[in-house]
N, C-alpha and C. Protein backbone atom coordinates (compact mmCIF):
# COMPACT_ATOMS: atom_id res chain seq x y z
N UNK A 1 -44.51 1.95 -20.81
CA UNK A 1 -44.22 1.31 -22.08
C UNK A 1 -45.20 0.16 -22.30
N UNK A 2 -45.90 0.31 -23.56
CA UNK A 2 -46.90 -0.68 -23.56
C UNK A 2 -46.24 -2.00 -24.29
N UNK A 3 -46.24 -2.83 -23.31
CA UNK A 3 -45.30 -4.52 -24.49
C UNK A 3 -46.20 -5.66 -23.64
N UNK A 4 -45.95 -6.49 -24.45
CA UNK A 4 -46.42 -7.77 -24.14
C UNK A 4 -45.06 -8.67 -23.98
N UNK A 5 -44.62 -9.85 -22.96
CA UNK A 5 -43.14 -10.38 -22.20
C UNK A 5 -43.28 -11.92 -22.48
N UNK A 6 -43.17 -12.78 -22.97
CA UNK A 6 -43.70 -13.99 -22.91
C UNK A 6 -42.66 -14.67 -22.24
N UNK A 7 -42.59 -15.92 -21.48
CA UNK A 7 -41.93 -16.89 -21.00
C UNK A 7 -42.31 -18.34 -20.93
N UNK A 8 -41.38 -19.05 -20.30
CA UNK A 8 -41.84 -20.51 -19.87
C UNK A 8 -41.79 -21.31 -20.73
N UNK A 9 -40.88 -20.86 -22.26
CA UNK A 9 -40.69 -21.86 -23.36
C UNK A 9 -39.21 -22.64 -22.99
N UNK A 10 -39.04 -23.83 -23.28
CA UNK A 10 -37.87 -24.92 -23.25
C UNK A 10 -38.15 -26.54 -23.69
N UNK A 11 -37.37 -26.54 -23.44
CA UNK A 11 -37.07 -28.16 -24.31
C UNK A 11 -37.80 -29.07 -22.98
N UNK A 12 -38.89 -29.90 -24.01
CA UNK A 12 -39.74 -31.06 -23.50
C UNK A 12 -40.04 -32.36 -23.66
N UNK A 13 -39.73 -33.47 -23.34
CA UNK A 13 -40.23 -34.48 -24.07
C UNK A 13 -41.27 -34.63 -24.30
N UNK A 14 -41.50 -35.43 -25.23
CA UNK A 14 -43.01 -35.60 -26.09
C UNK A 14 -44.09 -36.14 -24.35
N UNK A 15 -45.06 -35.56 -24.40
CA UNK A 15 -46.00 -36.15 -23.15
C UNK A 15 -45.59 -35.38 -22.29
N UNK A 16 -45.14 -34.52 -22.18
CA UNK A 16 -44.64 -33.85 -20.84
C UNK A 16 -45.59 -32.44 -21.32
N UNK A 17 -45.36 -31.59 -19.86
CA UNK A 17 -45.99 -30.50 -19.99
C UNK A 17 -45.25 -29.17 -19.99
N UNK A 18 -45.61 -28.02 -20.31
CA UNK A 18 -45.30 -26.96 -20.06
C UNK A 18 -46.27 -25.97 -20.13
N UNK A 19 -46.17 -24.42 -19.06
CA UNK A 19 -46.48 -23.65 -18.94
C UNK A 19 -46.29 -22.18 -19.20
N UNK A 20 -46.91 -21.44 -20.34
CA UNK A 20 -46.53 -20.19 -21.20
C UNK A 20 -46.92 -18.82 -19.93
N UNK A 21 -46.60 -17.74 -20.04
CA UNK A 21 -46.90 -17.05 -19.39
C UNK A 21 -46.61 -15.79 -20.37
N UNK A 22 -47.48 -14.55 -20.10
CA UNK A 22 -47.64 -13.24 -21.14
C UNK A 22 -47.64 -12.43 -20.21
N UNK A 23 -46.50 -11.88 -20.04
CA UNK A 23 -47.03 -10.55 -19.14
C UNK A 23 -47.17 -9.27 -19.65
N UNK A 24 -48.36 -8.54 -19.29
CA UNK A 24 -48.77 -7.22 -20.27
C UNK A 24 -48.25 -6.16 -18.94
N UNK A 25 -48.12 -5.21 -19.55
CA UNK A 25 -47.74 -3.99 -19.29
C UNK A 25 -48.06 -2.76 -20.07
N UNK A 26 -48.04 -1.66 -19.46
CA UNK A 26 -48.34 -0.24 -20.14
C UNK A 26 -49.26 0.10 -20.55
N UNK A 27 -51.15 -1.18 -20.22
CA UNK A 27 -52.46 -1.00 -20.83
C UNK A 27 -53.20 -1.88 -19.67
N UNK A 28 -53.98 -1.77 -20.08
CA UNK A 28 -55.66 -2.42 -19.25
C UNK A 28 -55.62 -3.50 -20.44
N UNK A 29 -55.01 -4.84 -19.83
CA UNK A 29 -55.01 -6.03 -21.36
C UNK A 29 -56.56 -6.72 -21.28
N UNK A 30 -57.40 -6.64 -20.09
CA UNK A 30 -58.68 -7.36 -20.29
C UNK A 30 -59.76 -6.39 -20.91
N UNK A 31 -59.13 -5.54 -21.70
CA UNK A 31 -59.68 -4.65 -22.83
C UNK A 31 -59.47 -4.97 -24.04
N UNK A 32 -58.82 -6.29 -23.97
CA UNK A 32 -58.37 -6.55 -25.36
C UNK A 32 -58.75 -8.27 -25.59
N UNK A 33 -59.21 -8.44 -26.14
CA UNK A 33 -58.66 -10.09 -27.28
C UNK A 33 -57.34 -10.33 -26.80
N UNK A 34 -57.22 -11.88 -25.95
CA UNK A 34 -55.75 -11.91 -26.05
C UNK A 34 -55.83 -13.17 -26.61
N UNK A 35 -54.68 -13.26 -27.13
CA UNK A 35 -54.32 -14.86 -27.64
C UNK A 35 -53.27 -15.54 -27.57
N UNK A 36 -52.77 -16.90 -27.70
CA UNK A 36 -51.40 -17.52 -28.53
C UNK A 36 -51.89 -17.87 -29.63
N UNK A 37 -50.11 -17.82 -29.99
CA UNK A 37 -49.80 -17.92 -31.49
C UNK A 37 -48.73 -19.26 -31.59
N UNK A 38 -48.69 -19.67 -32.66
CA UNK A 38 -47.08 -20.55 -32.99
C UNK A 38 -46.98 -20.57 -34.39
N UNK A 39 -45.72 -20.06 -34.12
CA UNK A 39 -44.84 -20.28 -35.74
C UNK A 39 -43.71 -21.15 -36.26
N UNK A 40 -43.89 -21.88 -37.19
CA UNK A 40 -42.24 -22.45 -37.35
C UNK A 40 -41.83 -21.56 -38.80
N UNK A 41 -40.35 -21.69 -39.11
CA UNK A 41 -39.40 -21.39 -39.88
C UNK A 41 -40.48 -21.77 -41.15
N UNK A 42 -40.51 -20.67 -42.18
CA UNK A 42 -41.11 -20.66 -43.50
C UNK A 42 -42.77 -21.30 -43.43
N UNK A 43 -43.23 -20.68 -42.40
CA UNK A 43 -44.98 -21.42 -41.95
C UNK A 43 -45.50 -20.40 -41.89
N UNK A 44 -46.82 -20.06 -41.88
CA UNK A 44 -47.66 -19.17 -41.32
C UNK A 44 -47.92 -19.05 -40.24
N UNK A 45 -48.06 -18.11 -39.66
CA UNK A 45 -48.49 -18.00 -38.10
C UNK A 45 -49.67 -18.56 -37.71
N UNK A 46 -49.92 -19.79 -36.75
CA UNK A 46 -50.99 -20.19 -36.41
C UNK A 46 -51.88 -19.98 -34.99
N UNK A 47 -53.20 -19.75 -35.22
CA UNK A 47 -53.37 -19.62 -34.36
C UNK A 47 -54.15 -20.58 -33.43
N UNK A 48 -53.98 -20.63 -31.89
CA UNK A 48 -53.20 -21.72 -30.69
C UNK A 48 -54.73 -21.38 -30.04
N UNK A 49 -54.80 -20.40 -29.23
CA UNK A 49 -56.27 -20.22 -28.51
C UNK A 49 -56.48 -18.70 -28.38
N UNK A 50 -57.72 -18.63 -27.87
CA UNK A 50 -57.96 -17.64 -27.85
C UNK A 50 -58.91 -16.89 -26.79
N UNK A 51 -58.94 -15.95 -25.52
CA UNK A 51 -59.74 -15.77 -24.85
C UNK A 51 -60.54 -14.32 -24.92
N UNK A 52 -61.58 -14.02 -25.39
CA UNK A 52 -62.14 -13.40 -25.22
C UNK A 52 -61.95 -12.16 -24.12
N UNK A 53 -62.78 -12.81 -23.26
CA UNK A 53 -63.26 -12.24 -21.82
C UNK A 53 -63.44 -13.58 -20.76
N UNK A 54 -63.60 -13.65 -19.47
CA UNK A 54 -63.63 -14.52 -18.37
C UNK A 54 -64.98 -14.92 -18.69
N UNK A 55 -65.95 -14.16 -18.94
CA UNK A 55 -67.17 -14.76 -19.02
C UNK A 55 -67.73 -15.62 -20.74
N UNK A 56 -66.46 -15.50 -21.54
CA UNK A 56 -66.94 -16.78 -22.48
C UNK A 56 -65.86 -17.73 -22.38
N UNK A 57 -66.15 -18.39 -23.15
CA UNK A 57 -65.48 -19.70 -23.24
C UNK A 57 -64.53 -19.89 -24.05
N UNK A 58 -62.85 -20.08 -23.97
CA UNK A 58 -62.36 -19.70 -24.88
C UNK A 58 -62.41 -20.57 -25.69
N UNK A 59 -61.39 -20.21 -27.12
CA UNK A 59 -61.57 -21.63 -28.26
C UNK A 59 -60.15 -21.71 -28.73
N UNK A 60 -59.84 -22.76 -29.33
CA UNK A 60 -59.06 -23.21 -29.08
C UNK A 60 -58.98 -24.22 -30.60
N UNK A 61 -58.05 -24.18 -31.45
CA UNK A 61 -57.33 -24.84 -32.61
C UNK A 61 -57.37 -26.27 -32.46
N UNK A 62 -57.98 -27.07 -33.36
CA UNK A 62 -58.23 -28.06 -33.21
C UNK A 62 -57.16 -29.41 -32.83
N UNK A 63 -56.05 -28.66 -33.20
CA UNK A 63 -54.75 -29.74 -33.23
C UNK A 63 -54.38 -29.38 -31.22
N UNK A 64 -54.74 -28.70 -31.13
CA UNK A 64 -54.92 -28.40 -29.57
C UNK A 64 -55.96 -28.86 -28.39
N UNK A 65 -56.92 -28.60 -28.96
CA UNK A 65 -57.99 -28.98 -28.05
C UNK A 65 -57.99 -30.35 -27.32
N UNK A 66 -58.61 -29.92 -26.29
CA UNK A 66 -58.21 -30.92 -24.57
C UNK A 66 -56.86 -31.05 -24.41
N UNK A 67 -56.02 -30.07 -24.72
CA UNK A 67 -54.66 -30.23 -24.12
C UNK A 67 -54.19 -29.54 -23.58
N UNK A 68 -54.46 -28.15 -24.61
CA UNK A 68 -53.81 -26.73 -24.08
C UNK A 68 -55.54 -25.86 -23.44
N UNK A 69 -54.50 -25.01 -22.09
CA UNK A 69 -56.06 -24.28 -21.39
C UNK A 69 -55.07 -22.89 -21.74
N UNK A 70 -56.15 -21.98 -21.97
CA UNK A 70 -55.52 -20.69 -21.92
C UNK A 70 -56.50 -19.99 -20.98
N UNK A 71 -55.84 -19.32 -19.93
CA UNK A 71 -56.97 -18.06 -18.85
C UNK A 71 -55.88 -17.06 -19.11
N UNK A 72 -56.09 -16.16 -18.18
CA UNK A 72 -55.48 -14.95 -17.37
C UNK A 72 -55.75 -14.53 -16.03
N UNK A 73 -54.91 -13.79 -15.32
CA UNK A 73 -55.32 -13.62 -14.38
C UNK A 73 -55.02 -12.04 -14.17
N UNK A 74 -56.23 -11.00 -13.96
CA UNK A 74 -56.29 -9.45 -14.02
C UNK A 74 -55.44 -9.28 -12.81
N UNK A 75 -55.25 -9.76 -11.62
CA UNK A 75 -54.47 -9.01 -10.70
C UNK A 75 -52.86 -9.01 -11.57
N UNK A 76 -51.99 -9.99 -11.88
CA UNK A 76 -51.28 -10.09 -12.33
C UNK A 76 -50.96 -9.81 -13.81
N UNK A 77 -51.86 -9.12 -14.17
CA UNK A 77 -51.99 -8.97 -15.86
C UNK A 77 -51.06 -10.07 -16.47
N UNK A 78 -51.74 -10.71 -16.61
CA UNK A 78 -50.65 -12.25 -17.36
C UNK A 78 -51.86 -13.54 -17.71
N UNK A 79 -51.46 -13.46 -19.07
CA UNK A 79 -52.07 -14.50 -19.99
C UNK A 79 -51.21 -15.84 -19.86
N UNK A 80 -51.95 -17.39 -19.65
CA UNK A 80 -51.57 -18.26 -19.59
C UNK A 80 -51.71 -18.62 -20.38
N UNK A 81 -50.86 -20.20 -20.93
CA UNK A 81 -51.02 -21.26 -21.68
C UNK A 81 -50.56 -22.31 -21.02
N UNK A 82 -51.15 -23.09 -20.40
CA UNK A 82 -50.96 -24.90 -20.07
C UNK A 82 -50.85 -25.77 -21.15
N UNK A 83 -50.02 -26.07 -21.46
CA UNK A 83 -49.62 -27.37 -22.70
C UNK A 83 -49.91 -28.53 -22.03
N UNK A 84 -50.31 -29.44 -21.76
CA UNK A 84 -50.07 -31.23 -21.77
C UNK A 84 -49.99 -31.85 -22.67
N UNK A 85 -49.35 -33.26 -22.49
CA UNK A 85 -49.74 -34.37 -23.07
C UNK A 85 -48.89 -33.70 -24.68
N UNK A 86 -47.54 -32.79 -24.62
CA UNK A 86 -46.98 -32.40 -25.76
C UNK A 86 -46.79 -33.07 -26.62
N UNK A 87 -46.86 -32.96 -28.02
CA UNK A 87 -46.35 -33.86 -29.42
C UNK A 87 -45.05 -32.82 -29.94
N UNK A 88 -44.44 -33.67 -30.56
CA UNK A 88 -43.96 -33.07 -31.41
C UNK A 88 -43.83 -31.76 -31.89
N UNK A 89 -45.30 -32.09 -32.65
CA UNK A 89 -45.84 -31.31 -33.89
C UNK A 89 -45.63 -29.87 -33.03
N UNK A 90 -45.72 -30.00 -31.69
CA UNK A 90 -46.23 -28.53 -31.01
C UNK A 90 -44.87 -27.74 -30.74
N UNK A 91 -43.84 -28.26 -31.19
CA UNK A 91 -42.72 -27.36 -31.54
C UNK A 91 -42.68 -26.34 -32.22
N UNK A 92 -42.35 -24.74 -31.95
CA UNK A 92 -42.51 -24.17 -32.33
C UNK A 92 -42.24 -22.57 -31.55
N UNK A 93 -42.24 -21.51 -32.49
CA UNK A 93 -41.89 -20.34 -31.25
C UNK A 93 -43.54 -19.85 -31.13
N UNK A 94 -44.10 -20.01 -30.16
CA UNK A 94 -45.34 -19.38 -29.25
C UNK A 94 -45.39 -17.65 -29.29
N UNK A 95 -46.09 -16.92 -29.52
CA UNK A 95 -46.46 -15.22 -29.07
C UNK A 95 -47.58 -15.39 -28.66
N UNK A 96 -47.40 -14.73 -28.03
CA UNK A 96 -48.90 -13.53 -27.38
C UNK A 96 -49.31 -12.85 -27.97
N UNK A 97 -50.43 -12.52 -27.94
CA UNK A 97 -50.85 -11.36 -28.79
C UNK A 97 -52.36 -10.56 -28.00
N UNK A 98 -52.05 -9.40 -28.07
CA UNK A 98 -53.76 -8.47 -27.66
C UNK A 98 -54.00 -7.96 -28.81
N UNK A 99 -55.77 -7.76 -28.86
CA UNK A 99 -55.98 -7.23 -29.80
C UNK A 99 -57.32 -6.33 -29.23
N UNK A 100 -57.63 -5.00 -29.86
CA UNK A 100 -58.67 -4.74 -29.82
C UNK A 100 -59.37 -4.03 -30.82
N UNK A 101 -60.13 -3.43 -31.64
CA UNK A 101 -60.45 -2.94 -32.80
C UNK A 101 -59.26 -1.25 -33.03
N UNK A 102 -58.65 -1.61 -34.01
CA UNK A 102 -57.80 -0.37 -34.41
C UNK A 102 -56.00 -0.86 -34.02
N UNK A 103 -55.69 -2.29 -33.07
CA UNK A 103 -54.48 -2.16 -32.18
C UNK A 103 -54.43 -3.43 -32.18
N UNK A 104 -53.01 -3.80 -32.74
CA UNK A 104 -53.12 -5.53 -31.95
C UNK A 104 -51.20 -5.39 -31.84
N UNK A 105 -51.33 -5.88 -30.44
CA UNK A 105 -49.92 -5.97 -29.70
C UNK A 105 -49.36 -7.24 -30.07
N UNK A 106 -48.24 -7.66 -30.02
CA UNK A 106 -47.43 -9.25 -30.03
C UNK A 106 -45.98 -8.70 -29.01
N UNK A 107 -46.00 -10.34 -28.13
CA UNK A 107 -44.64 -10.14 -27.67
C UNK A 107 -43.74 -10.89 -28.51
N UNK A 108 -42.46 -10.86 -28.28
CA UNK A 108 -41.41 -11.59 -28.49
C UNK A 108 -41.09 -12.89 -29.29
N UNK A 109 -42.20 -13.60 -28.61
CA UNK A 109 -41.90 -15.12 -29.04
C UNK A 109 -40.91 -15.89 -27.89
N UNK A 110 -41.46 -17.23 -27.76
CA UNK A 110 -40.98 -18.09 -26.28
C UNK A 110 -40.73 -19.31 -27.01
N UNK A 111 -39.85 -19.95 -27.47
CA UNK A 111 -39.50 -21.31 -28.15
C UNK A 111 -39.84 -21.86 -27.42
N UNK A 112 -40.71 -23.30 -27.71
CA UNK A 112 -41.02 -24.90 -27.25
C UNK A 112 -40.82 -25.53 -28.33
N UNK A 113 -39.88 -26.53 -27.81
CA UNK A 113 -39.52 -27.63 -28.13
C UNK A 113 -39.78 -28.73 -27.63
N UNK A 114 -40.43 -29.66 -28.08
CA UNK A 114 -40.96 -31.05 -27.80
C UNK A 114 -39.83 -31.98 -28.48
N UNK A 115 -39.33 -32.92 -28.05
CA UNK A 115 -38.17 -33.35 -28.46
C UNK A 115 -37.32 -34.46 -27.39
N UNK A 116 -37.56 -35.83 -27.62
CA UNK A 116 -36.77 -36.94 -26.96
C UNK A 116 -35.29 -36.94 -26.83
């Protein structure tokens, strides 16, 4: 079964950290574009970072950058997201997503909440 599993979303105080995790299944995911996403209630889906392949550099949404790292790791087929240094603003439900020309997968969605 080909799905994408996301985890590691919960309630954070502002400055604190958390760690996203994507686990792929049912495909070869370093064949694909993977990414995060975050959405809130009546928003557009935004997009969080994005990794290519190991050999570029990923990029990353400006309201993000130097905070959040996104890799993967092929033995474990699983896409990361490292949050630090959380705001607020970064509340929101998180997806995963693969993509490759013709196919683009999304998991679930993983709520973070930043919140005193």
């Amino acid at each position: 079964q080909v799905q994408l599993v996301e985890s590691g979303g919960g309630l954070v105080q502002p400055g604190g950290s958390l760690m996203l995790s994507c686990a792929a299944s049912g495909f070869t995911f370093t064949d694909y574009v993977t990414s995060w996403y975050r959405q809130n209630p009546g928003k557009e889906r935004e997009l969080v970072a994005t990794m290519i392949s190991e050999d570029i550099s990923p990029s990353y949404a400006d309201s993000v950058k130097g905070r959040f790292t996104i890799s993967r790791d092929r033995a474990k087929k699983t896409v990361y997201l490292q949050m630090n240094s959380l705001k607020s603003e970064d509340t929101a439900v998180y997806y995963c997503s693969a993509i490759r020309p013709g196919e683009r997968l999304w998991g679930q969605g993983t709520q973070v909440t930043v919140s005193s």
